[in-house]
C-alpha atoms as a PDB file:
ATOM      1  CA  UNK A   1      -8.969 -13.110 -10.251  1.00  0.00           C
ATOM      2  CA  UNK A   2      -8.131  -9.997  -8.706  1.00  0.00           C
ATOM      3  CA  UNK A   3      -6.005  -7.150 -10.394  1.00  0.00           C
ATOM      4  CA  UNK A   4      -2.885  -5.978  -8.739  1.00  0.00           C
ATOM      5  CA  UNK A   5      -1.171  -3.071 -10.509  1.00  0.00           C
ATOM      6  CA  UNK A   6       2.548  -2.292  -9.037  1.00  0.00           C
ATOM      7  CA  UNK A   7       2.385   1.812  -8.754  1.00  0.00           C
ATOM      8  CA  UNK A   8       6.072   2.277  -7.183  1.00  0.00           C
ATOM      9  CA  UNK A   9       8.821   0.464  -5.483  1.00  0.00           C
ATOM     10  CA  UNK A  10      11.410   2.087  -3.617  1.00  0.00           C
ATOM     11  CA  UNK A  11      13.586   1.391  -0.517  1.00  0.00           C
ATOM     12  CA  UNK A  12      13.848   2.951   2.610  1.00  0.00           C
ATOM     13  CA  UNK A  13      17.451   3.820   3.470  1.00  0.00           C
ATOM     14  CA  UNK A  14      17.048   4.166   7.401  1.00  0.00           C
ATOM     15  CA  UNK A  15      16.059   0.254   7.745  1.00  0.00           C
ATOM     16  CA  UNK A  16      16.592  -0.914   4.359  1.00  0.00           C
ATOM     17  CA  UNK A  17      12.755  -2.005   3.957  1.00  0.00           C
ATOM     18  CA  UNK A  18      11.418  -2.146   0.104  1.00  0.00           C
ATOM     19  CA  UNK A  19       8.330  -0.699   0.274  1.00  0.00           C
ATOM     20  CA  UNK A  20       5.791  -1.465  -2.581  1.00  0.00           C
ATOM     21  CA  UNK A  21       2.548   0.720  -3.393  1.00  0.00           C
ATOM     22  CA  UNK A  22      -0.330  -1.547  -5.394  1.00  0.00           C
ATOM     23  CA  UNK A  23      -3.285  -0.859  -6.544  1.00  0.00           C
ATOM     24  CA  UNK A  24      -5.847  -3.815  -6.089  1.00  0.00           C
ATOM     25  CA  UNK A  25      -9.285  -4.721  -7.712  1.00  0.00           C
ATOM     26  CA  UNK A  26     -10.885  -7.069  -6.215  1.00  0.00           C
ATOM     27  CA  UNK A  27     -12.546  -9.905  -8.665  1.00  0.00           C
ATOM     28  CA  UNK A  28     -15.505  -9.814  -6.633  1.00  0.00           C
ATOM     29  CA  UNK A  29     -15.869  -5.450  -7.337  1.00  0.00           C
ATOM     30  CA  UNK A  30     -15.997  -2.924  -4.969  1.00  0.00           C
ATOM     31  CA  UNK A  31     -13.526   0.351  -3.781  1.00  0.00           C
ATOM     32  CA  UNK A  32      -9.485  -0.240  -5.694  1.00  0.00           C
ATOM     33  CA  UNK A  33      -7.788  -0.154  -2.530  1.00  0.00           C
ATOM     34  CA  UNK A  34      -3.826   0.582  -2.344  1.00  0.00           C
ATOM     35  CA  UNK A  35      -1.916  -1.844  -0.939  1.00  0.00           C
ATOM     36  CA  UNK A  36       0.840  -0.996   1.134  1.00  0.00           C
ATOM     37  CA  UNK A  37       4.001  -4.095   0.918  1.00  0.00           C
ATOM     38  CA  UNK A  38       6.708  -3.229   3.473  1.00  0.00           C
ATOM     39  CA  UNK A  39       9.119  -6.382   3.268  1.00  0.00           C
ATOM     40  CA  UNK A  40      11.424  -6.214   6.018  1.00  0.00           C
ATOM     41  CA  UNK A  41      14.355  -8.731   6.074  1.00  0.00           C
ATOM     42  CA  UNK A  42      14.544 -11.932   5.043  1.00  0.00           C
ATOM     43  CA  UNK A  43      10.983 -12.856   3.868  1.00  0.00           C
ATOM     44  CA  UNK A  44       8.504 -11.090   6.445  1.00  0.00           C
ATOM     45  CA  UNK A  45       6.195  -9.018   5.202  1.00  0.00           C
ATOM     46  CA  UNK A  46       3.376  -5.824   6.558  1.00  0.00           C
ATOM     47  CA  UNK A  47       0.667  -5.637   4.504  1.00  0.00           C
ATOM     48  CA  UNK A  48      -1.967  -2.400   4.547  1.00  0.00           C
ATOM     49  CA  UNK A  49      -4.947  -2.509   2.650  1.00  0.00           C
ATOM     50  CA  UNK A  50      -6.927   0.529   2.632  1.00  0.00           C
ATOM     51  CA  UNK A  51      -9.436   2.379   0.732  1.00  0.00           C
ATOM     52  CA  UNK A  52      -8.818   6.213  -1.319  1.00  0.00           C
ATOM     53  CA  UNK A  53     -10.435   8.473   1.882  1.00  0.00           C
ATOM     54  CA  UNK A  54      -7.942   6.676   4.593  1.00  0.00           C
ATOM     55  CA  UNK A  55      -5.176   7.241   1.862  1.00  0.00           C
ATOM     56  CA  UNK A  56      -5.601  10.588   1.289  1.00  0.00           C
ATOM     57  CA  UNK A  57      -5.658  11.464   5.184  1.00  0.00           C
ATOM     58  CA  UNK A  58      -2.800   9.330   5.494  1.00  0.00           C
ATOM     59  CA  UNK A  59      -1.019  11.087   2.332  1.00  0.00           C
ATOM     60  CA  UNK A  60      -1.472  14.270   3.795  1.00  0.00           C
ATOM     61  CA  UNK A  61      -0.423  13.573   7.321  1.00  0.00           C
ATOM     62  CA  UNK A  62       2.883  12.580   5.795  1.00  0.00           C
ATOM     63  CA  UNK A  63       2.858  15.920   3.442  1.00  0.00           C
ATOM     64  CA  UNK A  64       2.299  17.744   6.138  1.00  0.00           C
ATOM     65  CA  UNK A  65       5.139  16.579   8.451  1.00  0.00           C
ATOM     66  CA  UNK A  66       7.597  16.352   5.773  1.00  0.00           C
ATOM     67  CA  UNK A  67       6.944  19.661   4.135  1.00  0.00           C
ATOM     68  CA  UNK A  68       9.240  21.841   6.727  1.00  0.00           C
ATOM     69  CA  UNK A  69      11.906  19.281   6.946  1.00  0.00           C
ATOM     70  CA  UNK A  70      12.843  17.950   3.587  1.00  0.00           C
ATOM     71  CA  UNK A  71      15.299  21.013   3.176  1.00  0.00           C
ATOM     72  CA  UNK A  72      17.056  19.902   5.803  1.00  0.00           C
ATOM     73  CA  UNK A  73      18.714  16.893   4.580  1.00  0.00           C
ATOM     74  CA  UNK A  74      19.063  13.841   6.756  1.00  0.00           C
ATOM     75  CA  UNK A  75      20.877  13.905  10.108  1.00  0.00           C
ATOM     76  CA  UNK A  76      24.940  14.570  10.202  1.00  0.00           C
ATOM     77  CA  UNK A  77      24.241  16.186   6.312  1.00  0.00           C
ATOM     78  CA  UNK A  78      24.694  19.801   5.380  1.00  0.00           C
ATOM     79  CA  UNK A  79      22.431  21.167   2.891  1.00  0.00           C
ATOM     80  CA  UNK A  80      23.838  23.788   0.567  1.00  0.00           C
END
C-alpha cells in the first residue's frame, strides 16, 4: 500500500481553495513525490504529483515572486 504523509493544510483566502501538501511513497518504490490537493468547491479536486527537482524549481519560482511583495499586504490593506 502506498504511504501518504499529510505535510500541511491551509486555505487560500482569494478563492477559498484548501490546499493540501503530501508526501507519497509509492508501494511499488521509487522517487517520494509531493502531492499537491487543491479542492475547489463542492467535491472537485486538482491533483499534482511531482518529483523533489520539479518542486524545488517550482518552490523557488514562487520565492522568488513573492519575496518583493509580501510587505505589501494584500490589495485595499495598509501595511504599517
Amino acid at each position: 500500500m502506498d504511504q501518504i504523509t499529510s505535510l500541511t493544510k491551509f486555505r487560500n483566502p482569494y478563492g477559498n481553495q484548501e490546499i493540501e501538501l503530501q508526501q507519497v511513497e509509492y508501494e511499488a518504490g521509487g522517487t517520494p513525490m509531493m502531492r499537491l490537493r487543491i479542492k475547489e468547491r463542492g467535491a472537485r479536486f486538482t491533483i499534482f504529483d511531482v518529483d523533489p527537482v520539479t518542486a524545488q524549481t517550482w518552490a523557488q519560482a514562487m520565492l522568488d515572486w513573492a519575496r518583493p511583495l509580501a510587505g505589501q499586504g494584500a490589495p485595499g490593506e495598509r501595511s504599517e
